[in-house]
N, C-alpha and C. Protein backbone atom coordinates (compact mmCIF):
# COMPACT_ATOMS: atom_id res chain seq x y z
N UNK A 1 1.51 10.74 6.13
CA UNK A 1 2.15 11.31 4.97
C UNK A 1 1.24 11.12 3.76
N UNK A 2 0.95 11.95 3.20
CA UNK A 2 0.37 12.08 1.84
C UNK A 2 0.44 11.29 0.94
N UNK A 3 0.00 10.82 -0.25
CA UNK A 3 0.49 9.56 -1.35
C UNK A 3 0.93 11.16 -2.44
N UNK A 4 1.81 10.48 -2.39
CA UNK A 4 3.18 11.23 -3.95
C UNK A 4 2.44 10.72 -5.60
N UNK A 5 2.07 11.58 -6.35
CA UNK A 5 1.85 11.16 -7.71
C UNK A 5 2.61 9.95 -7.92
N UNK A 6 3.29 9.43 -7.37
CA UNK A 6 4.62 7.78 -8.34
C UNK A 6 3.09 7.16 -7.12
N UNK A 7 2.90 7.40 -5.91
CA UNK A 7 1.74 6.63 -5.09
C UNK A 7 0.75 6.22 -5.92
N UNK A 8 0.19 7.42 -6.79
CA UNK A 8 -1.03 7.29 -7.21
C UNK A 8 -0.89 7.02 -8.36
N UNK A 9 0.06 7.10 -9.11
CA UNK A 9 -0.06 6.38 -10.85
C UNK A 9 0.16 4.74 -10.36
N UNK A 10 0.43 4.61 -9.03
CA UNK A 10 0.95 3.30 -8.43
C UNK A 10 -0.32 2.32 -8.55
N UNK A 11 -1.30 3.19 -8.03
CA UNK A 11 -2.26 2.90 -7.16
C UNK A 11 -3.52 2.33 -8.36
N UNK A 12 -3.42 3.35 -9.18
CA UNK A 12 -4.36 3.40 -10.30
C UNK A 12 -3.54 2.64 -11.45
N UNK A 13 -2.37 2.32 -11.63
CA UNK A 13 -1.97 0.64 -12.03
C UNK A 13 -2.27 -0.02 -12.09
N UNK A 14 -2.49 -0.58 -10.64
CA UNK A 14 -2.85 -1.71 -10.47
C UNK A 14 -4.26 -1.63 -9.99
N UNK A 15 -5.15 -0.97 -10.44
CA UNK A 15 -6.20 -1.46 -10.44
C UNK A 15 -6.46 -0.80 -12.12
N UNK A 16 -5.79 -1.41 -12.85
CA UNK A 16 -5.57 -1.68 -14.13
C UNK A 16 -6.09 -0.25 -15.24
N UNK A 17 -6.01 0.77 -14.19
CA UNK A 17 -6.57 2.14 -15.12
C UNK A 17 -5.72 2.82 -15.64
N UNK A 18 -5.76 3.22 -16.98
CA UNK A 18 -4.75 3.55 -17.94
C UNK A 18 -5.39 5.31 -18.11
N UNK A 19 -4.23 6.11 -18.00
CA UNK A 19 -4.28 7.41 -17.57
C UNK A 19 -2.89 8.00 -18.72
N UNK A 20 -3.23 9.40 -18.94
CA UNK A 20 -2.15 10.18 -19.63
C UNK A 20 -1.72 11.20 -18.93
N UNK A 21 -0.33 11.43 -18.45
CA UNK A 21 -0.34 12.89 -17.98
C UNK A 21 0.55 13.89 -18.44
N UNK A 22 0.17 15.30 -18.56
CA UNK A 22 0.91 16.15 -19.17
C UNK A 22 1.40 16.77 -18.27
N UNK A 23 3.03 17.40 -18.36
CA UNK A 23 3.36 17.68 -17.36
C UNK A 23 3.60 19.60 -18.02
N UNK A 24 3.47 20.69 -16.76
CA UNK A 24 2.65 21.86 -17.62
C UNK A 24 3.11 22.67 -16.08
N UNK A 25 3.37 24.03 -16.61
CA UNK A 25 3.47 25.30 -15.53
C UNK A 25 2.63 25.23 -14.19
N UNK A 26 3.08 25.59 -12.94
CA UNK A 26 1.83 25.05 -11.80
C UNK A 26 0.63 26.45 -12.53
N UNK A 27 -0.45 25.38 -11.96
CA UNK A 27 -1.81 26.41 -12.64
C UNK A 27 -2.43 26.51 -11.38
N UNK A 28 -3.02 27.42 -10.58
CA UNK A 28 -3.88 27.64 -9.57
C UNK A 28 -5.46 27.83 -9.55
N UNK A 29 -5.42 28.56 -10.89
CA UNK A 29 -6.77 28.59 -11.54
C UNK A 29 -7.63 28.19 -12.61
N UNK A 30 -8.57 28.11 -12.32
CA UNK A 30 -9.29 27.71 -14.11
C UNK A 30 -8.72 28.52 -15.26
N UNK A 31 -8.77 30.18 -14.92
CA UNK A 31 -8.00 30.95 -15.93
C UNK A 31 -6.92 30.88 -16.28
N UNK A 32 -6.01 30.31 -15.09
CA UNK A 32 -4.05 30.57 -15.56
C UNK A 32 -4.12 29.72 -16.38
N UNK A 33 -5.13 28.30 -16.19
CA UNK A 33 -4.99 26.52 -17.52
C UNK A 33 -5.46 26.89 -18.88
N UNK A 34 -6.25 28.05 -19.22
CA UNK A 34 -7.12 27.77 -20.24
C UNK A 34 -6.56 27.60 -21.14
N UNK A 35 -5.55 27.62 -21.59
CA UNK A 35 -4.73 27.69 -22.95
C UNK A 35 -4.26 26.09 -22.85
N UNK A 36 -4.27 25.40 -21.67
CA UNK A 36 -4.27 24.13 -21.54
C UNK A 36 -5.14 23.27 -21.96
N UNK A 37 -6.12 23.98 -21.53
CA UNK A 37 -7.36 22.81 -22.26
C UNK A 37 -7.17 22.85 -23.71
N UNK A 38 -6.73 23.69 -24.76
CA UNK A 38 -6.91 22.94 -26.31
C UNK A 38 -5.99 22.35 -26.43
N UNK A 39 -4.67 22.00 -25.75
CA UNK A 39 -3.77 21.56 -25.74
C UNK A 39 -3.99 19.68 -25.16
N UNK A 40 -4.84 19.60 -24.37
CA UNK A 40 -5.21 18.45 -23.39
C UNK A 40 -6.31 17.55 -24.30
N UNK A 41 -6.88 17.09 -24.79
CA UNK A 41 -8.07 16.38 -24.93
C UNK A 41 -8.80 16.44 -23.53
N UNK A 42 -10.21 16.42 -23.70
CA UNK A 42 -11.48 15.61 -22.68
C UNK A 42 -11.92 17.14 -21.36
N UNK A 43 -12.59 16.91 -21.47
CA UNK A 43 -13.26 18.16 -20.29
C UNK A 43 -12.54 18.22 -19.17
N UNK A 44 -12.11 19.96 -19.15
CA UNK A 44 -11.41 20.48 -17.75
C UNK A 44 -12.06 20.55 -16.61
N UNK A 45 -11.92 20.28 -15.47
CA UNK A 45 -12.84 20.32 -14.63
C UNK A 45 -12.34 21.61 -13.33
N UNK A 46 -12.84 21.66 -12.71
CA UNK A 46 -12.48 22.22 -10.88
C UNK A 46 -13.40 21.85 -10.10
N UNK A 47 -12.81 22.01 -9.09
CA UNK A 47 -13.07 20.97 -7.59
C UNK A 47 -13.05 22.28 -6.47
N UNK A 48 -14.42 21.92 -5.34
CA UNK A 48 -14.53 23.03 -4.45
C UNK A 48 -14.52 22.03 -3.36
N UNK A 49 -14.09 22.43 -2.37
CA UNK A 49 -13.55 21.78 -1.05
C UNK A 49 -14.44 22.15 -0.10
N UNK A 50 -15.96 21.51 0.49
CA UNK A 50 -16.80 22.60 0.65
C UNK A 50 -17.03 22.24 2.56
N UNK A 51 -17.77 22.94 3.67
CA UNK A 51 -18.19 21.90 4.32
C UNK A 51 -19.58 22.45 4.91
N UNK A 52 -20.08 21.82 5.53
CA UNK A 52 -21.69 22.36 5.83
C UNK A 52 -21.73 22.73 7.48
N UNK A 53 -22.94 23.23 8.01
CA UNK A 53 -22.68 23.41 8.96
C UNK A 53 -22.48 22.60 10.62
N UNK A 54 -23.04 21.57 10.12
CA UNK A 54 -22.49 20.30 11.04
C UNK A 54 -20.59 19.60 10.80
N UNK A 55 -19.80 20.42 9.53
CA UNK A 55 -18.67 20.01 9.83
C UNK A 55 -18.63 18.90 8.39
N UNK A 56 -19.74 18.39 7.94
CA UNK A 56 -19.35 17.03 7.21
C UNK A 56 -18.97 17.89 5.86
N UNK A 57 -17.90 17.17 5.52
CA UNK A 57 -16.75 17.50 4.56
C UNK A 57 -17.45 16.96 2.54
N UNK A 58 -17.31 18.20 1.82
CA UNK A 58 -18.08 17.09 0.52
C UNK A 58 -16.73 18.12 -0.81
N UNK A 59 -16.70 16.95 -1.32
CA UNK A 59 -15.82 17.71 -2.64
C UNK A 59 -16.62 17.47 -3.56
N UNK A 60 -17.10 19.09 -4.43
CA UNK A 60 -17.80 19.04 -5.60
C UNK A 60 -16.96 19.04 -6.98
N UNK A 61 -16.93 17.99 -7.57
CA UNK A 61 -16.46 18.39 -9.08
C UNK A 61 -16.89 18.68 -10.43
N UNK A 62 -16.89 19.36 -10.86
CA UNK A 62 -17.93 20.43 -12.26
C UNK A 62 -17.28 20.53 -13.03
N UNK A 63 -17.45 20.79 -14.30
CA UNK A 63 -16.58 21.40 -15.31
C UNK A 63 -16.04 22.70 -15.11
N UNK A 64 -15.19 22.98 -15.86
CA UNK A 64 -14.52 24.24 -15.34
C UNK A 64 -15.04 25.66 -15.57
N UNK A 65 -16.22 25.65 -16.96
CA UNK A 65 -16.78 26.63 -16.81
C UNK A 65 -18.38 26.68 -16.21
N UNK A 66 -17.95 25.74 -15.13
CA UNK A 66 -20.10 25.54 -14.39
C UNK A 66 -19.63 26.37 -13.75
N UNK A 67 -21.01 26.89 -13.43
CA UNK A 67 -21.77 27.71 -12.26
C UNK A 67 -22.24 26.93 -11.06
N UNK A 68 -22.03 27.33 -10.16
CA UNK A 68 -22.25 26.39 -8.69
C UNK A 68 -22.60 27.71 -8.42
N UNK A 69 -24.07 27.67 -7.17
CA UNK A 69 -24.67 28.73 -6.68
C UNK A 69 -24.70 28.04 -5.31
N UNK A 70 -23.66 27.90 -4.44
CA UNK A 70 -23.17 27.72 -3.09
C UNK A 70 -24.18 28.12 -1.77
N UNK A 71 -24.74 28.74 -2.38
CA UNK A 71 -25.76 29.55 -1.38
C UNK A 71 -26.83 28.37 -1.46
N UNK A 72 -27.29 27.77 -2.65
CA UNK A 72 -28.55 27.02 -2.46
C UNK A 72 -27.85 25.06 -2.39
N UNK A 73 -26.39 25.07 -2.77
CA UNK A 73 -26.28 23.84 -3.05
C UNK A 73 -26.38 23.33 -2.04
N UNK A 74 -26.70 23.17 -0.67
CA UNK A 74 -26.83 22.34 0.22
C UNK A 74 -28.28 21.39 -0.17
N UNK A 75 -28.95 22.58 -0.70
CA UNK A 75 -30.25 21.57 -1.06
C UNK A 75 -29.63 20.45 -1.87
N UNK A 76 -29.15 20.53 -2.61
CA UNK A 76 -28.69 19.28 -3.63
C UNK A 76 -28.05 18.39 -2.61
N UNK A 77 -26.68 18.49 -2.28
CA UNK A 77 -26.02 17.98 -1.50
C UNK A 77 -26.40 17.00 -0.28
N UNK A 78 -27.70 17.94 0.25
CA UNK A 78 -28.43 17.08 1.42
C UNK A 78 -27.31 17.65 2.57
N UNK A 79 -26.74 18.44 2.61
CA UNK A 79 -25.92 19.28 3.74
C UNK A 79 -26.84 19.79 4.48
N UNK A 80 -26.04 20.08 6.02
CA UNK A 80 -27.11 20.75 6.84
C UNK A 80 -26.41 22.21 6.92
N UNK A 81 -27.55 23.01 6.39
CA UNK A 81 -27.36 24.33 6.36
C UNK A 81 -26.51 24.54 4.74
N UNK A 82 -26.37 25.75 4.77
CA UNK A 82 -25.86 25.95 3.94
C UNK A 82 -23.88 25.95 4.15
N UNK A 83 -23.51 25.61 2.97
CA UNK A 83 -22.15 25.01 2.61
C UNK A 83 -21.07 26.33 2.36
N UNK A 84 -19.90 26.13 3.19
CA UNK A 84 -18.38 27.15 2.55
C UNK A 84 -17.10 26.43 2.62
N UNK A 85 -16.31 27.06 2.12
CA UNK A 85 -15.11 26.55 1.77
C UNK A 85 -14.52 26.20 2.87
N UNK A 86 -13.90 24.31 3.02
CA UNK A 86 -13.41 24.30 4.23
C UNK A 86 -11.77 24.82 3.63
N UNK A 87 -11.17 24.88 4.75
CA UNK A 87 -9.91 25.57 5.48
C UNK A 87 -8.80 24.92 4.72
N UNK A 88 -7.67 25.64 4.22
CA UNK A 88 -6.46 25.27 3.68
C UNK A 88 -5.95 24.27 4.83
N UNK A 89 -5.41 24.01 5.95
CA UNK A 89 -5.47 23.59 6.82
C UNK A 89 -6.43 22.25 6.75
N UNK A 90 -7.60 22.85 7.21
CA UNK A 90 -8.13 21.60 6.34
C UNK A 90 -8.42 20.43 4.93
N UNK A 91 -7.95 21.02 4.72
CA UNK A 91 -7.56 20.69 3.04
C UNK A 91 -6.90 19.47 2.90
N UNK A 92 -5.55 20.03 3.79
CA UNK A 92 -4.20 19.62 3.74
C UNK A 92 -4.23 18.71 4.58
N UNK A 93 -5.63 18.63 5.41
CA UNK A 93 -5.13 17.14 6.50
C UNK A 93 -6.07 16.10 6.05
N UNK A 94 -7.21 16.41 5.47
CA UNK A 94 -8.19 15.31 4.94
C UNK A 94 -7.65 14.95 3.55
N UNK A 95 -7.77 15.64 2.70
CA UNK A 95 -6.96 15.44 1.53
C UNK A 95 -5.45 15.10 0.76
N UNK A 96 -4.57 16.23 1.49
CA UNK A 96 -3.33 15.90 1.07
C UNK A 96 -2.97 16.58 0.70
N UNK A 97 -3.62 17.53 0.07
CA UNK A 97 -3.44 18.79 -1.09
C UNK A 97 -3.07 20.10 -0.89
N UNK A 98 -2.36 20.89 -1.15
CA UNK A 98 -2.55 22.38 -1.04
C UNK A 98 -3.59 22.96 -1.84
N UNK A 99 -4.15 24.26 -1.50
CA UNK A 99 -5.10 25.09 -2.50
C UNK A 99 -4.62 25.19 -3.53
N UNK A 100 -5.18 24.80 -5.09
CA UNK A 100 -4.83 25.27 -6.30
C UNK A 100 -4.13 23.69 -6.65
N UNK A 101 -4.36 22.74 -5.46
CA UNK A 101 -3.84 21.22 -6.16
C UNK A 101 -5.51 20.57 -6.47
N UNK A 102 -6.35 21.13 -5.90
CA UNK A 102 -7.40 20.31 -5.16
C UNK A 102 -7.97 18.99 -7.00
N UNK A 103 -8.02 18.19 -6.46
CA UNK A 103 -8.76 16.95 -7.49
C UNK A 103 -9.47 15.52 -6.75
N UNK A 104 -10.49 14.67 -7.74
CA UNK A 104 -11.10 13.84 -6.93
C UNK A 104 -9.67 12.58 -7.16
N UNK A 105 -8.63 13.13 -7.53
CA UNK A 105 -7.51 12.05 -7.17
C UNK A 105 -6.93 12.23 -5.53
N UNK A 106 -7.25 12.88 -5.02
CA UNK A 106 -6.55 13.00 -3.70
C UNK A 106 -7.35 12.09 -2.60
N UNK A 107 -8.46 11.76 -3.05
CA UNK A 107 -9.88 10.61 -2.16
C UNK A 107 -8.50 9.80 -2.16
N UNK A 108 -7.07 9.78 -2.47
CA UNK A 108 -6.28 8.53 -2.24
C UNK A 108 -5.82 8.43 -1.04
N UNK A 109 -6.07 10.11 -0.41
CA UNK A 109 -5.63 10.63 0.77
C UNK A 109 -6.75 9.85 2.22
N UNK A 110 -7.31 10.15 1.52
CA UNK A 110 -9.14 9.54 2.25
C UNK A 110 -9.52 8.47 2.33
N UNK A 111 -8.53 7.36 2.11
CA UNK A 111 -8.98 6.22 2.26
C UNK A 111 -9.56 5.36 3.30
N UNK A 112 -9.01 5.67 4.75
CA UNK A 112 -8.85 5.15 5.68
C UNK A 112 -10.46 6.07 6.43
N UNK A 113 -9.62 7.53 6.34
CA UNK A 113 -11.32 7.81 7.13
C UNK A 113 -12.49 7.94 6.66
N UNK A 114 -12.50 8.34 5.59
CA UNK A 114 -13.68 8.64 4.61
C UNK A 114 -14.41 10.00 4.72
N UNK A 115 -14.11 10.89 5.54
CA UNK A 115 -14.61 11.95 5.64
C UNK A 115 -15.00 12.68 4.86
N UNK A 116 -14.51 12.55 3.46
CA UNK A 116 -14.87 13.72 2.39
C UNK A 116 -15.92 12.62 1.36
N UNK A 117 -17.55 13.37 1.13
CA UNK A 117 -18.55 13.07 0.22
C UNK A 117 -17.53 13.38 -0.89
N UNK A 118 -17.67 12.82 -2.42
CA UNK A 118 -17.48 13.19 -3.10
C UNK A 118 -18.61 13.61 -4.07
N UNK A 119 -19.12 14.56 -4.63
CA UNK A 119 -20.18 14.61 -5.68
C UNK A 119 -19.52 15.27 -6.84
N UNK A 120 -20.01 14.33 -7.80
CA UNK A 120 -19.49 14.74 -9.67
C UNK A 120 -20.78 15.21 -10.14
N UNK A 121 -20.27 16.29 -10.38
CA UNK A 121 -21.73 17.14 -11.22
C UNK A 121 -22.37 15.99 -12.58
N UNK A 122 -23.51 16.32 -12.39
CA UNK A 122 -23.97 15.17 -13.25
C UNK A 122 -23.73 15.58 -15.00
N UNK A 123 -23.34 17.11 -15.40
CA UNK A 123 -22.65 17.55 -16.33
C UNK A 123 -21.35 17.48 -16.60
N UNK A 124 -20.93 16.85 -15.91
CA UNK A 124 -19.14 16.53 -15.85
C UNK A 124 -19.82 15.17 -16.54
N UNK A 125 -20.15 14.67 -15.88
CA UNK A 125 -20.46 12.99 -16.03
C UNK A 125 -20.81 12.64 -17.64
N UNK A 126 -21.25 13.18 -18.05
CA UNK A 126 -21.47 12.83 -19.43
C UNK A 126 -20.49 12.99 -20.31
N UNK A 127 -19.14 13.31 -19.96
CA UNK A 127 -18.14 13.37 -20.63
C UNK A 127 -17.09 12.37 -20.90
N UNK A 128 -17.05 11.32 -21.45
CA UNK A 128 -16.36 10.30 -21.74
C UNK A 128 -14.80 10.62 -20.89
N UNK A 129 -14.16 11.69 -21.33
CA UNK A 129 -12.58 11.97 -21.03
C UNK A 129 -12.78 12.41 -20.07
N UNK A 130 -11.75 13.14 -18.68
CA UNK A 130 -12.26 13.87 -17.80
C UNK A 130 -10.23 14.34 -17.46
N UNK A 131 -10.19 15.49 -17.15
CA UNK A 131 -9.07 15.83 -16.87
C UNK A 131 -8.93 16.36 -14.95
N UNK A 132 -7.60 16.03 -14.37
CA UNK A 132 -7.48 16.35 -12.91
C UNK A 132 -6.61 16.64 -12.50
N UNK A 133 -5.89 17.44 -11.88
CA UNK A 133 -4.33 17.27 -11.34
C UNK A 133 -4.16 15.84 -10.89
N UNK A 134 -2.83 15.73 -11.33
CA UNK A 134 -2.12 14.54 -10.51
C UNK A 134 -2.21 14.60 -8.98
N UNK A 135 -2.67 15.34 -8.22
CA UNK A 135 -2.01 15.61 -6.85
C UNK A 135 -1.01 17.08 -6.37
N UNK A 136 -0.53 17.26 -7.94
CA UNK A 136 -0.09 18.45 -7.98
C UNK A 136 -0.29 19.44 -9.19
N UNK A 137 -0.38 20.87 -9.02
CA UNK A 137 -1.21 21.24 -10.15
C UNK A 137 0.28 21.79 -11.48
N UNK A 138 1.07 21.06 -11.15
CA UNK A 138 2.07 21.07 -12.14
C UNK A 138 1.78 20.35 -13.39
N UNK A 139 0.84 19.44 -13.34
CA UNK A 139 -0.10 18.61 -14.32
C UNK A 139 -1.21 18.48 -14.45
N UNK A 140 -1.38 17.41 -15.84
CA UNK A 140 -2.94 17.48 -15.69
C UNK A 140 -2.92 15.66 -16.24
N UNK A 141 -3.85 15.18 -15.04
CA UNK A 141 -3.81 13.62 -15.92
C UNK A 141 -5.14 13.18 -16.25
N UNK A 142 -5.19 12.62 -17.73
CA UNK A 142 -6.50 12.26 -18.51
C UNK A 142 -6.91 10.85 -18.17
N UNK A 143 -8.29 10.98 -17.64
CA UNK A 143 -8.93 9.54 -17.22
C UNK A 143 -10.13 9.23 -17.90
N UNK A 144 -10.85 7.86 -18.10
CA UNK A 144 -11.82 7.77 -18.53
C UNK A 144 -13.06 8.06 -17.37
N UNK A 145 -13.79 8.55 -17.47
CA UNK A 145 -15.40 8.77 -16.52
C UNK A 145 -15.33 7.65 -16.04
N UNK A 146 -15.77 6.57 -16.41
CA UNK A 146 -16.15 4.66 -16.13
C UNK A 146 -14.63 4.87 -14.90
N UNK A 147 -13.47 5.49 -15.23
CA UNK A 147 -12.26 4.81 -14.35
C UNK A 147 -12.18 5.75 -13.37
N UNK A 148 -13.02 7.03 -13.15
CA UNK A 148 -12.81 7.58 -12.14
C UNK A 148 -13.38 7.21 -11.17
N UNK A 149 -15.08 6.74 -11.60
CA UNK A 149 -15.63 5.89 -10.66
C UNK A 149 -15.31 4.61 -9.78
N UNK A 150 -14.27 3.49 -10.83
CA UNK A 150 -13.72 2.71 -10.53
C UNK A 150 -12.91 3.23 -9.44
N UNK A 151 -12.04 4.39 -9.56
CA UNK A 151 -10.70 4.93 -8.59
C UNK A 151 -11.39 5.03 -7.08
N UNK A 152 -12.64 5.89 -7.39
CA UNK A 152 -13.16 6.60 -6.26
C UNK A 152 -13.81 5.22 -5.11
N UNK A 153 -14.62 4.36 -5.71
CA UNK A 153 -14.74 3.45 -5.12
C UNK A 153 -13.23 2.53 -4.29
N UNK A 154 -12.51 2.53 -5.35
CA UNK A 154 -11.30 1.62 -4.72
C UNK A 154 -10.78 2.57 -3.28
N UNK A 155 -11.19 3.89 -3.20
CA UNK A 155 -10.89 4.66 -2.21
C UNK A 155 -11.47 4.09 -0.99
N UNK A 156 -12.71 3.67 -1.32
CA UNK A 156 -13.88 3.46 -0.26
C UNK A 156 -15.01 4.58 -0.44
N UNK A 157 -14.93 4.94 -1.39
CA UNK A 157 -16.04 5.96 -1.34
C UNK A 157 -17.52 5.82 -2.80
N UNK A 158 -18.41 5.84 -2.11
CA UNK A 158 -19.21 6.05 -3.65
C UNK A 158 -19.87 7.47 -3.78
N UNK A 159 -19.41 7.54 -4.86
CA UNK A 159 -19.14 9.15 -5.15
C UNK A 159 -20.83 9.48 -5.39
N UNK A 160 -21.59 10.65 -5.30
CA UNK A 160 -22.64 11.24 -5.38
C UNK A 160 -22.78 11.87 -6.59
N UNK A 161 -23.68 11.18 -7.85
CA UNK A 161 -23.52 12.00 -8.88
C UNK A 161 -24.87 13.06 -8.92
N UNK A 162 -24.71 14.51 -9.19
CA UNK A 162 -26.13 14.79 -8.84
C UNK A 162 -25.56 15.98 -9.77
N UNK A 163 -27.00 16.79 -10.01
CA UNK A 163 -27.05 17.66 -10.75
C UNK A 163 -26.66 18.92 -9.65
N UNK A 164 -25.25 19.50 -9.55
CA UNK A 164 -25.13 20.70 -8.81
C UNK A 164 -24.96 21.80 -9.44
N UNK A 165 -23.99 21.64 -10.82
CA UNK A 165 -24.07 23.07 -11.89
C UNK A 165 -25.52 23.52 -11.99
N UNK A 166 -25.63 24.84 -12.41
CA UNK A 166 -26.62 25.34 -13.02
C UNK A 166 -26.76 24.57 -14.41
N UNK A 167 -25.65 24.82 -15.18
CA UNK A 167 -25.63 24.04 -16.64
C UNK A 167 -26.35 22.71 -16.27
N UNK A 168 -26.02 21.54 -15.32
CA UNK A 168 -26.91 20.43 -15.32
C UNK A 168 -27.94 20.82 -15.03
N UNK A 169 -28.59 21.29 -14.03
CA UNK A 169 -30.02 21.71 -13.69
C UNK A 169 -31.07 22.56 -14.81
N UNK A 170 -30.00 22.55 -15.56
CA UNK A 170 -30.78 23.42 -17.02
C UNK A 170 -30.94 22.35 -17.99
N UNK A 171 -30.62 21.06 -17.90
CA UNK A 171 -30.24 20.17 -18.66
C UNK A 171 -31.05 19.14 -18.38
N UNK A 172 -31.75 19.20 -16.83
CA UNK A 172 -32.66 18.30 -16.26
C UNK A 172 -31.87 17.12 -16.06
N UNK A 173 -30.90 16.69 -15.88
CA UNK A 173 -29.50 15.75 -15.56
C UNK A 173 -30.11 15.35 -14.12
């Protein structure tokens, strides 16, 4: 069974990370939120659910208006072959999530197997605030950068920060 947002504000409690969440129309897309972000403080992000051709599972997270050029990001990534969207289905059994929930809060889902890389665009990263669904995209909850790392580790995972936007790679990040 999945961890329930009361799981994960649970979870991220007690490992003493202090979070805001707004609770807001379900959003599926970067476009349906935008009127959200001036409303939100700290950089909007989205999350691609990707997998390569050996199967290994990586969630990329970017700001919401990067460019990801999917075709070449395996080079970054260190994927074999080039990378596509894994499967709603799949989504829903590594993660937890339905399409249009997807965030690096669901690694709460991932604890046990570890299957999903996580990589934070190294242009996200420079953003003090960082915004994510709760788990469900009925919200949006505000974290500090320093506490997402903290989260992601407490998952078991150390997240991959690398330059995958175009915007970072233009930035030399």
């Amino acid at each position: 069974m999945p961890a329930t947002r009361a799981d994960l504000m649970a979870f991220l409690d007690a490992l003493g990370i202090a979070t805001t969440t707004v609770e807001h129309r379900p959003v599926f897309t970067v476009a349906e939120g935008l009127d959200l972000h001036e409303a939100i403080p700290g950089a909007h992000t989205r999350n691609l659910f990707v997998k390569d051709k050996k199967g290994r599972l990586f969630l990329i997270v970017v700001l919401a208006d990067a460019t990801v050029d999917l075709k070449q990001a395996h080079h970054v990534l260190g994927a074999q072959g080039r990378v596509s969207f894994g499967s709603a289905e799949q989504l829903m059994e590594v993660l937890g999530v339905p399409p249009g929930s997807v965030t690096p809060f669901a690694l709460i889902n991932d604890r046990a197997a570890r299957r999903v890389t996580p990589v934070f665009d190294a242009a996200m990263m420079r953003h003090p605030v960082l915004n994510y669904h709760p788990l469900t995209n009925d919200a949006t909850t505000t974290i500090a950068r320093d506490d997402l790392m903290v989260f992601a580790r407490a998952c078991g995972h150390e997240p991959l920060v690398l330059a995958v936007s175009d915007e970072a790679k233009a930035q030399g990040l």
